[in-house]
C-alpha atoms as a PDB file:
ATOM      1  CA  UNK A   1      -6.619 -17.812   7.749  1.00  0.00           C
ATOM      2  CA  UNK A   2      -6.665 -15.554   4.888  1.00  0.00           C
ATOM      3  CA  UNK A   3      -5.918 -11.674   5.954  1.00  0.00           C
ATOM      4  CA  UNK A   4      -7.400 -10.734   2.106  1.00  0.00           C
ATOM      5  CA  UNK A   5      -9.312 -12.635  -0.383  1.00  0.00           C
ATOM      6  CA  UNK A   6     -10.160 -11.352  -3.730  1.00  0.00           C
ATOM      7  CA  UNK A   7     -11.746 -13.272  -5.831  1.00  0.00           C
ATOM      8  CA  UNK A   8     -12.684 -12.919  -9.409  1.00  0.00           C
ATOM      9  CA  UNK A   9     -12.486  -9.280  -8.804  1.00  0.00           C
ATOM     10  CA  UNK A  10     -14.288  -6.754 -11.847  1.00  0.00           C
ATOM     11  CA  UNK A  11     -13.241  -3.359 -10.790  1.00  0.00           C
ATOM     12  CA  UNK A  12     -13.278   0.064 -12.536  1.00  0.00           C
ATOM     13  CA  UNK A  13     -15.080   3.573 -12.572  1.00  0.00           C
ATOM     14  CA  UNK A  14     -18.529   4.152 -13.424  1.00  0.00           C
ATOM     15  CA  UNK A  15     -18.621   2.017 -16.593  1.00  0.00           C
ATOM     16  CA  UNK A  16     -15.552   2.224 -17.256  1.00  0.00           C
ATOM     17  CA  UNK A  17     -13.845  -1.417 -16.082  1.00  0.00           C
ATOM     18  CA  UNK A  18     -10.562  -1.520 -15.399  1.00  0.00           C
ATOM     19  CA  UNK A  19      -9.870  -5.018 -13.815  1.00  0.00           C
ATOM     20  CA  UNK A  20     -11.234  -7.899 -15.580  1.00  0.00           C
ATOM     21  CA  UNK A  21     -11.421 -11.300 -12.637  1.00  0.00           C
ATOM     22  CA  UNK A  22      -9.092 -10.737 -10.425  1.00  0.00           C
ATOM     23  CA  UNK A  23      -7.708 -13.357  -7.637  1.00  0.00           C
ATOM     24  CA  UNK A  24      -4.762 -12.070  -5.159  1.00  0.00           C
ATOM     25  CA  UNK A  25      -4.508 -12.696  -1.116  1.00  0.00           C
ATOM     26  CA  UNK A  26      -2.631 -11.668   1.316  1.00  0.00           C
ATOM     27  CA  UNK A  27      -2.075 -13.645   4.503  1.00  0.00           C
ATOM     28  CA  UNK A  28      -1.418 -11.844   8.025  1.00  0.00           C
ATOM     29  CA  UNK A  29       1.682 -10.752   8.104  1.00  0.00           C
ATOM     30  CA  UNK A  30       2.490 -11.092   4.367  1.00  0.00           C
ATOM     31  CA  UNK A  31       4.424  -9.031   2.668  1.00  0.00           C
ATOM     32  CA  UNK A  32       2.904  -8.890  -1.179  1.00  0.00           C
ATOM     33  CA  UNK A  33       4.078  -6.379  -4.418  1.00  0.00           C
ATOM     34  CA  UNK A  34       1.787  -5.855  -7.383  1.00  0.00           C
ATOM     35  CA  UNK A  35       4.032  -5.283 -10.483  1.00  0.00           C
ATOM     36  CA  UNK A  36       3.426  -4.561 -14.029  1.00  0.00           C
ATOM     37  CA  UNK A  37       3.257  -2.233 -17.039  1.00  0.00           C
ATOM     38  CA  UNK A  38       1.472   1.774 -16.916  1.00  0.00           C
ATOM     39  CA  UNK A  39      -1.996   0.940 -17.245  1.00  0.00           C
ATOM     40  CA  UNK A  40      -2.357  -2.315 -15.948  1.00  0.00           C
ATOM     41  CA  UNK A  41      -4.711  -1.579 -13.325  1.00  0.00           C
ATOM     42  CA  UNK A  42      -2.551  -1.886 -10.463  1.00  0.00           C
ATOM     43  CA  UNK A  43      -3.459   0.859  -8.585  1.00  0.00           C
ATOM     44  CA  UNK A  44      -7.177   0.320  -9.303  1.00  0.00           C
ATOM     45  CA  UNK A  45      -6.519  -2.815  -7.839  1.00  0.00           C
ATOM     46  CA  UNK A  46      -5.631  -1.027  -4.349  1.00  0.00           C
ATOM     47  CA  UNK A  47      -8.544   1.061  -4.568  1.00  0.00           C
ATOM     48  CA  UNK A  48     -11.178  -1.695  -4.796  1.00  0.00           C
ATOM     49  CA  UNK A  49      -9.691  -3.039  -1.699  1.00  0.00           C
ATOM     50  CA  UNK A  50     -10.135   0.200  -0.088  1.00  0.00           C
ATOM     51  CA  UNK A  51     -13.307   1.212  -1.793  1.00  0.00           C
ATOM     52  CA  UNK A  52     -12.182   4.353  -3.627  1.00  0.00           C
ATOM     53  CA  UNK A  53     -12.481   2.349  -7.461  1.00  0.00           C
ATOM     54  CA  UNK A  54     -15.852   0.326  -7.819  1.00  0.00           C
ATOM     55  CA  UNK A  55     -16.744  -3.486  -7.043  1.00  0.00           C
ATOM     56  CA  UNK A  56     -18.291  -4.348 -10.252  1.00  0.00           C
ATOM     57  CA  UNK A  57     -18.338  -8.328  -9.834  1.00  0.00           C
ATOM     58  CA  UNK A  58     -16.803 -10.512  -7.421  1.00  0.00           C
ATOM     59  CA  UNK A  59     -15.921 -10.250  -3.980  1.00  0.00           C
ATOM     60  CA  UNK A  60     -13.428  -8.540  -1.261  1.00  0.00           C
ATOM     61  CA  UNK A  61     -13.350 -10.345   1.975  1.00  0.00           C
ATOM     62  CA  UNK A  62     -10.930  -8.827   4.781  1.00  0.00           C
ATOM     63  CA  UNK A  63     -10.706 -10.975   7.957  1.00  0.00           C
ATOM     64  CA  UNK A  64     -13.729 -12.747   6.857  1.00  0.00           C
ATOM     65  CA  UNK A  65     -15.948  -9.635   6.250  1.00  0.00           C
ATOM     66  CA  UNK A  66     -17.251  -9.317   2.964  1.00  0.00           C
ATOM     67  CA  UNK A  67     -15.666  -5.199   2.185  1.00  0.00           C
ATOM     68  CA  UNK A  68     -16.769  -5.352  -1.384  1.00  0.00           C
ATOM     69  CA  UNK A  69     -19.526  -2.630  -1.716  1.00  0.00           C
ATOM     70  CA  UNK A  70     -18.160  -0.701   1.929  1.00  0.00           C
ATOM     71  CA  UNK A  71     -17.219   2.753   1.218  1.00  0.00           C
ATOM     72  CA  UNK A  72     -13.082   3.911   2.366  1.00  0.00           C
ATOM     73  CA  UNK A  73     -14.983   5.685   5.783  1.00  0.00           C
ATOM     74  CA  UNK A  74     -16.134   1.760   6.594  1.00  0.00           C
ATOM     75  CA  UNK A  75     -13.189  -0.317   5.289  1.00  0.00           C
ATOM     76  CA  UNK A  76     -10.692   1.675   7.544  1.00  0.00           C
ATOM     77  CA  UNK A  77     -12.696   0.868  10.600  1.00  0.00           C
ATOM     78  CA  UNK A  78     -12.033  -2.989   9.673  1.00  0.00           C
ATOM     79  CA  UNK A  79      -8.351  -2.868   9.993  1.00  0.00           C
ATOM     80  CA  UNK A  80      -6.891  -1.177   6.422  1.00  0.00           C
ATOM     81  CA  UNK A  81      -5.025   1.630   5.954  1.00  0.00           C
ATOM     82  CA  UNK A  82      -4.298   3.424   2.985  1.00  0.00           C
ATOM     83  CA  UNK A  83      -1.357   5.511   1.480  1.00  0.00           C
ATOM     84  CA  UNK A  84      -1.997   7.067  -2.004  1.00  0.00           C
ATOM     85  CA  UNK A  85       0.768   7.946  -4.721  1.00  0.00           C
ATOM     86  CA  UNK A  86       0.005  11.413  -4.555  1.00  0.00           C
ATOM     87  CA  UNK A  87      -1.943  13.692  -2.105  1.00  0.00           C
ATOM     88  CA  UNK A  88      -1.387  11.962   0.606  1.00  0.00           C
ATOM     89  CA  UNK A  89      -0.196  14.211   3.356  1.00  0.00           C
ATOM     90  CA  UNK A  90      -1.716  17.693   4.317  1.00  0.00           C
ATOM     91  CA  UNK A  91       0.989  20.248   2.916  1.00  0.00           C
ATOM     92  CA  UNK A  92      -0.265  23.463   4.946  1.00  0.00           C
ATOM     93  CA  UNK A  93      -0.635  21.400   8.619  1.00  0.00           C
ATOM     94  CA  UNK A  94       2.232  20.418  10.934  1.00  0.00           C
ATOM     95  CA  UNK A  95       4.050  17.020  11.008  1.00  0.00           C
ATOM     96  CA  UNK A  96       2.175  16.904  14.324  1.00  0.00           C
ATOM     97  CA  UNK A  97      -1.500  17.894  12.793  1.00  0.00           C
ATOM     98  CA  UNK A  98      -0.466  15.208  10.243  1.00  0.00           C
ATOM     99  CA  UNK A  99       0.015  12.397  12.353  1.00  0.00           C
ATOM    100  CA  UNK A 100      -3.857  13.680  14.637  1.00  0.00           C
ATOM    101  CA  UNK A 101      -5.432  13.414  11.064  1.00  0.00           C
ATOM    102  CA  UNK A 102      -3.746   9.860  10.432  1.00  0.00           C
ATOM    103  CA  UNK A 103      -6.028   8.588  13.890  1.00  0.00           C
ATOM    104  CA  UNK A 104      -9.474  10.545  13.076  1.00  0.00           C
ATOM    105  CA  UNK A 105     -11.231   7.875  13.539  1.00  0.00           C
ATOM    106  CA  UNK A 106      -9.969   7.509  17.399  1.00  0.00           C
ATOM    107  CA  UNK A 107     -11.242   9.551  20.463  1.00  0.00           C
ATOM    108  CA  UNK A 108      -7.825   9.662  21.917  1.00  0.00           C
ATOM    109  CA  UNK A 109      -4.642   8.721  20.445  1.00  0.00           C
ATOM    110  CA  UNK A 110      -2.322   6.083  22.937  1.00  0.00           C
ATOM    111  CA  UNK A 111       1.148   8.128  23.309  1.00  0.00           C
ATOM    112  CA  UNK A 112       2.874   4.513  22.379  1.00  0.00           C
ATOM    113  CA  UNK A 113       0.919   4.734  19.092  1.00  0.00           C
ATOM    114  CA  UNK A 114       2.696   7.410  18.137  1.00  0.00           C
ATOM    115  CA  UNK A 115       6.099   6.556  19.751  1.00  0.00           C
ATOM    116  CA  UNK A 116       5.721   3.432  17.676  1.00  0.00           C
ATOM    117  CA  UNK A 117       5.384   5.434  14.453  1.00  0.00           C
ATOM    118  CA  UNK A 118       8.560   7.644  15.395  1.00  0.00           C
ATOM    119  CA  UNK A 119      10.265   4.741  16.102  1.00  0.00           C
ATOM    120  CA  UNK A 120       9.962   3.488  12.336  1.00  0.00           C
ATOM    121  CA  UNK A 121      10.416   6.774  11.430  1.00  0.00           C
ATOM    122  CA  UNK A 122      12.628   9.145  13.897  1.00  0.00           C
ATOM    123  CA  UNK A 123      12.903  12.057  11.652  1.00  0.00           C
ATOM    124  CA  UNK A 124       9.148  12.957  12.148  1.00  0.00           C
ATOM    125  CA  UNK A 125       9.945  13.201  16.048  1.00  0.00           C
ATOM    126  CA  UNK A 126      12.648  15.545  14.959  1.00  0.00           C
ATOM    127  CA  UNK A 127      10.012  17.641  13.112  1.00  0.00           C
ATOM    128  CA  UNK A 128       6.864  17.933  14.799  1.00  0.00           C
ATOM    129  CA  UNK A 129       6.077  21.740  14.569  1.00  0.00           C
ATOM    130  CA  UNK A 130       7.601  21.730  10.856  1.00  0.00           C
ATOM    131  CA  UNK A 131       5.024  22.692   7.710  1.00  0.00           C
ATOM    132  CA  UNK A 132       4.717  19.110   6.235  1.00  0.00           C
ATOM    133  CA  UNK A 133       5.142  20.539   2.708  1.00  0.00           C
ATOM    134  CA  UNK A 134       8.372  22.560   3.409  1.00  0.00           C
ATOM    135  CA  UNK A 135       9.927  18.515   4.501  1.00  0.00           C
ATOM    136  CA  UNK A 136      11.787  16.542   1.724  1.00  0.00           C
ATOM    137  CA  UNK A 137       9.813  14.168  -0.675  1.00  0.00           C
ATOM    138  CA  UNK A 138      11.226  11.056   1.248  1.00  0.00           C
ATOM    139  CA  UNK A 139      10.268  12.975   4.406  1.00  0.00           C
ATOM    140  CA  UNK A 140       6.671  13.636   3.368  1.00  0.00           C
ATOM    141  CA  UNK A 141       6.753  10.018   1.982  1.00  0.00           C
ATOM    142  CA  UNK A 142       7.837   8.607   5.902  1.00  0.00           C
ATOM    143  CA  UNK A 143       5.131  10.704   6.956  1.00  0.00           C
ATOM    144  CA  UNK A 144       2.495   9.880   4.781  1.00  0.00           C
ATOM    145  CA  UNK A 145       3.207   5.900   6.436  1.00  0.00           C
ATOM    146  CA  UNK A 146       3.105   7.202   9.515  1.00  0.00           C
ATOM    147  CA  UNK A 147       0.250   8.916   9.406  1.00  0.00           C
ATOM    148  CA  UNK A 148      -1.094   5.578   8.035  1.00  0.00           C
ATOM    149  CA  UNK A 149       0.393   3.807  10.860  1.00  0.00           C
ATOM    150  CA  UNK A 150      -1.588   5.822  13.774  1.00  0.00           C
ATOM    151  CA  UNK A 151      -4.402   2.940  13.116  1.00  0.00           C
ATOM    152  CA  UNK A 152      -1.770   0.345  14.138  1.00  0.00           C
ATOM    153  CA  UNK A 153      -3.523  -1.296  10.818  1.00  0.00           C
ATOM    154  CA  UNK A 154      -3.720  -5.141  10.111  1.00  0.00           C
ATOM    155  CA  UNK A 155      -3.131  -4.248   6.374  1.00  0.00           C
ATOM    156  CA  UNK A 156      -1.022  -1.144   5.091  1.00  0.00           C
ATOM    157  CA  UNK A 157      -1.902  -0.242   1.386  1.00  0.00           C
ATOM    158  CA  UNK A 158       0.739   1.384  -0.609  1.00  0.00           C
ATOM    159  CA  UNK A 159       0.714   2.527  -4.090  1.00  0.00           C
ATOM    160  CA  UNK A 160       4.127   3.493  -5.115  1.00  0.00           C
ATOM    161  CA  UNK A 161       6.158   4.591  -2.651  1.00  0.00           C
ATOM    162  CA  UNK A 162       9.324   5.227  -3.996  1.00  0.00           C
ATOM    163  CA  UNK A 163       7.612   7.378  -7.249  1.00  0.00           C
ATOM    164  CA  UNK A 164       9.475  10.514  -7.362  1.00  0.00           C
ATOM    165  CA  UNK A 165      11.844   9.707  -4.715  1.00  0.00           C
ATOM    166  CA  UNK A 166      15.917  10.387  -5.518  1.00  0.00           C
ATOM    167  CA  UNK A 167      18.260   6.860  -5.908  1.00  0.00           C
ATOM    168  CA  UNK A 168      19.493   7.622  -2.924  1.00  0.00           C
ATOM    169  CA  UNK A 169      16.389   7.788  -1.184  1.00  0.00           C
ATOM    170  CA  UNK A 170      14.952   4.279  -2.839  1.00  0.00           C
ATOM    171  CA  UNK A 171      16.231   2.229  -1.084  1.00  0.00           C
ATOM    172  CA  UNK A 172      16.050   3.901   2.368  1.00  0.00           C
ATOM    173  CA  UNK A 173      12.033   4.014   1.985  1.00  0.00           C
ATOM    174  CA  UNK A 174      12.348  -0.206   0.915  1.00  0.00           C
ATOM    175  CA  UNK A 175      13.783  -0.439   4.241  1.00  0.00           C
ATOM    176  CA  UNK A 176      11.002   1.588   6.099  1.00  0.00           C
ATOM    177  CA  UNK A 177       8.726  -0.826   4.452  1.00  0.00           C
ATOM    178  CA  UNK A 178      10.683  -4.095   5.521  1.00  0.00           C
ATOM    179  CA  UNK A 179      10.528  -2.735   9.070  1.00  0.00           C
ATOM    180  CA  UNK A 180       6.720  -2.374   8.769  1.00  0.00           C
ATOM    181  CA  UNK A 181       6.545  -5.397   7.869  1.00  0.00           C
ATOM    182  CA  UNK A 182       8.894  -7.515  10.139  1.00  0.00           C
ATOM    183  CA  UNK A 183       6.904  -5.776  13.275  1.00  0.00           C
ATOM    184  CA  UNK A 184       3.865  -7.161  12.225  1.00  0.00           C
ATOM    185  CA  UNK A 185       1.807  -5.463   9.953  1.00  0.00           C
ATOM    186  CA  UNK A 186       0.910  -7.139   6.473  1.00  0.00           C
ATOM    187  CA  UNK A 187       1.726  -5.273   3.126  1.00  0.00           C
ATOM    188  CA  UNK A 188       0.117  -4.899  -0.039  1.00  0.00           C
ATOM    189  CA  UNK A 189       1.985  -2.919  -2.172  1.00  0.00           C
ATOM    190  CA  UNK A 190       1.758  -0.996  -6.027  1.00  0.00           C
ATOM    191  CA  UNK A 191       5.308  -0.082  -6.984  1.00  0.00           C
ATOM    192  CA  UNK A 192       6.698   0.406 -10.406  1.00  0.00           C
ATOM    193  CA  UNK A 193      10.303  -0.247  -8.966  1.00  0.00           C
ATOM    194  CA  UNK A 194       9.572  -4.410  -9.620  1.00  0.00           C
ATOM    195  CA  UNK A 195      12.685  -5.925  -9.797  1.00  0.00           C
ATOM    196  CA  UNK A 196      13.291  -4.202  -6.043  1.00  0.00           C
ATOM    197  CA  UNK A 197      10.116  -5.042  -4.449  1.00  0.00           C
ATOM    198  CA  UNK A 198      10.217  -8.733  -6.076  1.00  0.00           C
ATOM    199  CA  UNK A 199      13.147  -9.212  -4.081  1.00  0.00           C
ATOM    200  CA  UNK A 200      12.010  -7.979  -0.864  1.00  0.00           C
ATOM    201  CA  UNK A 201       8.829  -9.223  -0.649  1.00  0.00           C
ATOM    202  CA  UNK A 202       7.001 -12.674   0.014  1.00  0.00           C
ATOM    203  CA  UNK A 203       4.808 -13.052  -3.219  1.00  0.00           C
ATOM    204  CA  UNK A 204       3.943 -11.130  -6.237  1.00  0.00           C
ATOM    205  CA  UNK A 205       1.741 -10.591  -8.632  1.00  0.00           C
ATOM    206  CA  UNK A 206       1.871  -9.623 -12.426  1.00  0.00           C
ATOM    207  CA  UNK A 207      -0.689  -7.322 -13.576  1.00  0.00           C
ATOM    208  CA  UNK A 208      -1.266  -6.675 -17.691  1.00  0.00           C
ATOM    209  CA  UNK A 209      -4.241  -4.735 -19.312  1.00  0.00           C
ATOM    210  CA  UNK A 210      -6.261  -5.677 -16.572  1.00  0.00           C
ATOM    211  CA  UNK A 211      -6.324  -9.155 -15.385  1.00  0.00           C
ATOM    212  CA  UNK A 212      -3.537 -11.505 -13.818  1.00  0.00           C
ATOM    213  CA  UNK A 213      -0.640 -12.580 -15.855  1.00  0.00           C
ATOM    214  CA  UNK A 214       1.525 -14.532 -13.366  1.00  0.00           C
ATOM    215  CA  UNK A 215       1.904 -15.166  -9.822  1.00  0.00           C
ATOM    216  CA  UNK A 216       4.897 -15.953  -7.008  1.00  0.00           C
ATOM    217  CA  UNK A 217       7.170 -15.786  -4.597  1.00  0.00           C
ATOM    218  CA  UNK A 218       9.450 -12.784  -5.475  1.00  0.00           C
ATOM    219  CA  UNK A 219      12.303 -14.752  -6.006  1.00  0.00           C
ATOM    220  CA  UNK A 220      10.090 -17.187  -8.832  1.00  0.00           C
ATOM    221  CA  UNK A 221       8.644 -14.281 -10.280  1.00  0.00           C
ATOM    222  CA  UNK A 222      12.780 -12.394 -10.669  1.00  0.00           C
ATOM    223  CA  UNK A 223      14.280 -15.558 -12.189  1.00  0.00           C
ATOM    224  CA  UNK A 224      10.831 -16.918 -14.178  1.00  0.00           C
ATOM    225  CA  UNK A 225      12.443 -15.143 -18.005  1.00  0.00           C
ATOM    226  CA  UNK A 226       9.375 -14.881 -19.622  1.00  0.00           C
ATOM    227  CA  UNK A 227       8.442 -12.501 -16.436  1.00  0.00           C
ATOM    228  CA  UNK A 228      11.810 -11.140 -17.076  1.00  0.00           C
ATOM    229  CA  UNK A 229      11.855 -10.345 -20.747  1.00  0.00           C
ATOM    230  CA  UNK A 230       7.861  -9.419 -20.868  1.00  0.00           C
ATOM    231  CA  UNK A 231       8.019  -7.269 -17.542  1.00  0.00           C
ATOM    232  CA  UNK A 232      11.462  -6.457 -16.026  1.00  0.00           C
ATOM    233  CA  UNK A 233      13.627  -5.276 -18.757  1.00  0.00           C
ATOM    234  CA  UNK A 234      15.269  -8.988 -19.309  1.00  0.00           C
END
């Protein structure tokens, strides 16, 4: 069974529309990177799903309930989580008052909840009582997941993970992501790193101006050479 299903998706803002019938799933446990140019609508792609950008026509169905119109309060309750580019940890609270934000929506947080988010993550047990805006921008990037994560989600959302992270630190968050995913927990992510996440994931999709160019598994989309030459530098 389909985890996702969008289906000749019209999204935007207001009137302004954005996406133009747009198809992509994700299956449980999938691991799936939207790619393309600034502009595209990637990102308002992930915030349809979560309810941030507006359904203007079409449908999103998660787990077989129809999320289209449901606001981000309702969506998380079905199983989603969400991690924005930007503004997405709490700069002034703990790594600890962080992590109790990440789980709002429960009346008490499991202890191996969070021991399974330190486990993918070890340096936020190392920092509880630290200011999470005085932690590196990988660090505040781990914890933004792991805040996330508290939901033990069916879905994890990201929108460009590795933006404004050092080289060095690239390919240390791809590797947080892989273990995310090999535990269990499907991905759909937004990253402007695509020849990267076209190799680590399960499928792709192309966005351009809006509406779907081309479709895959990473590796079909990496070697296809019009995908190449159009969208990865050659």
């Amino acid at each position: 069974m389909t985890l996702l299903d969008v289906s000749q998706l019209d999204a935007g803002y207001g009137d302004l529309q954005i996406l133009f019938d747009i198809d992509l799933h994700v299956d449980p446990g999938e691991y799936v990177t939207i790619v393309g140019p600034n502009g595209a609508g990637k990102s308002t792609a992930m915030k349809a799903v979560f309810g941030i950008a507006d359904c203007l026509g079409g449908s999103i169905t998660f787990d077989g309930t129809d999320i289209s119109d449901l606001p981000p309060e309702s969506v998380i309750h079905n199983g989603l989580s969400y991690v924005p580019q930007t503004a997405n940890i709490f700069p002034s609270l703990t790594v600890t008052e962080n992590l109790r934000l990440g789980a709002y929506i429960l009346d008490d947080i499991p202890e191996d909840r969070r021991q399974a988010v330190f486990d993918r993550f070890p340096i936020l047990a190392e920092r509880l009582d630290q200011k999470a805006g005085t932690m590196s921008g990988g660090q505040q990037q781990m914890l933004a997941m792991g805040c996330a994560l508290m939901l033990d989600p069916d879905l994890l959302l990201l929108d460009e993970p590795s933006a404004g992270l050092a080289p060095d630190l690239v390919t240390e968050m791809f590797d947080r992501v892989d273990a995310v995913n090999e535990a269990g927990t499907a991905i759909l992510m937004v990253e402007q790193n695509a020849k990267e996440a076209l190799r680590r994931c399960d499928r792709g999709y192309v966005l351009a101006q809006g509406e779907n160019r081309y479709e895959g598994s990473g590796n079909e989309l990496l070697n296809d050479e019009e995908v190449r030459r159009q969208f990865l530098g050659g």
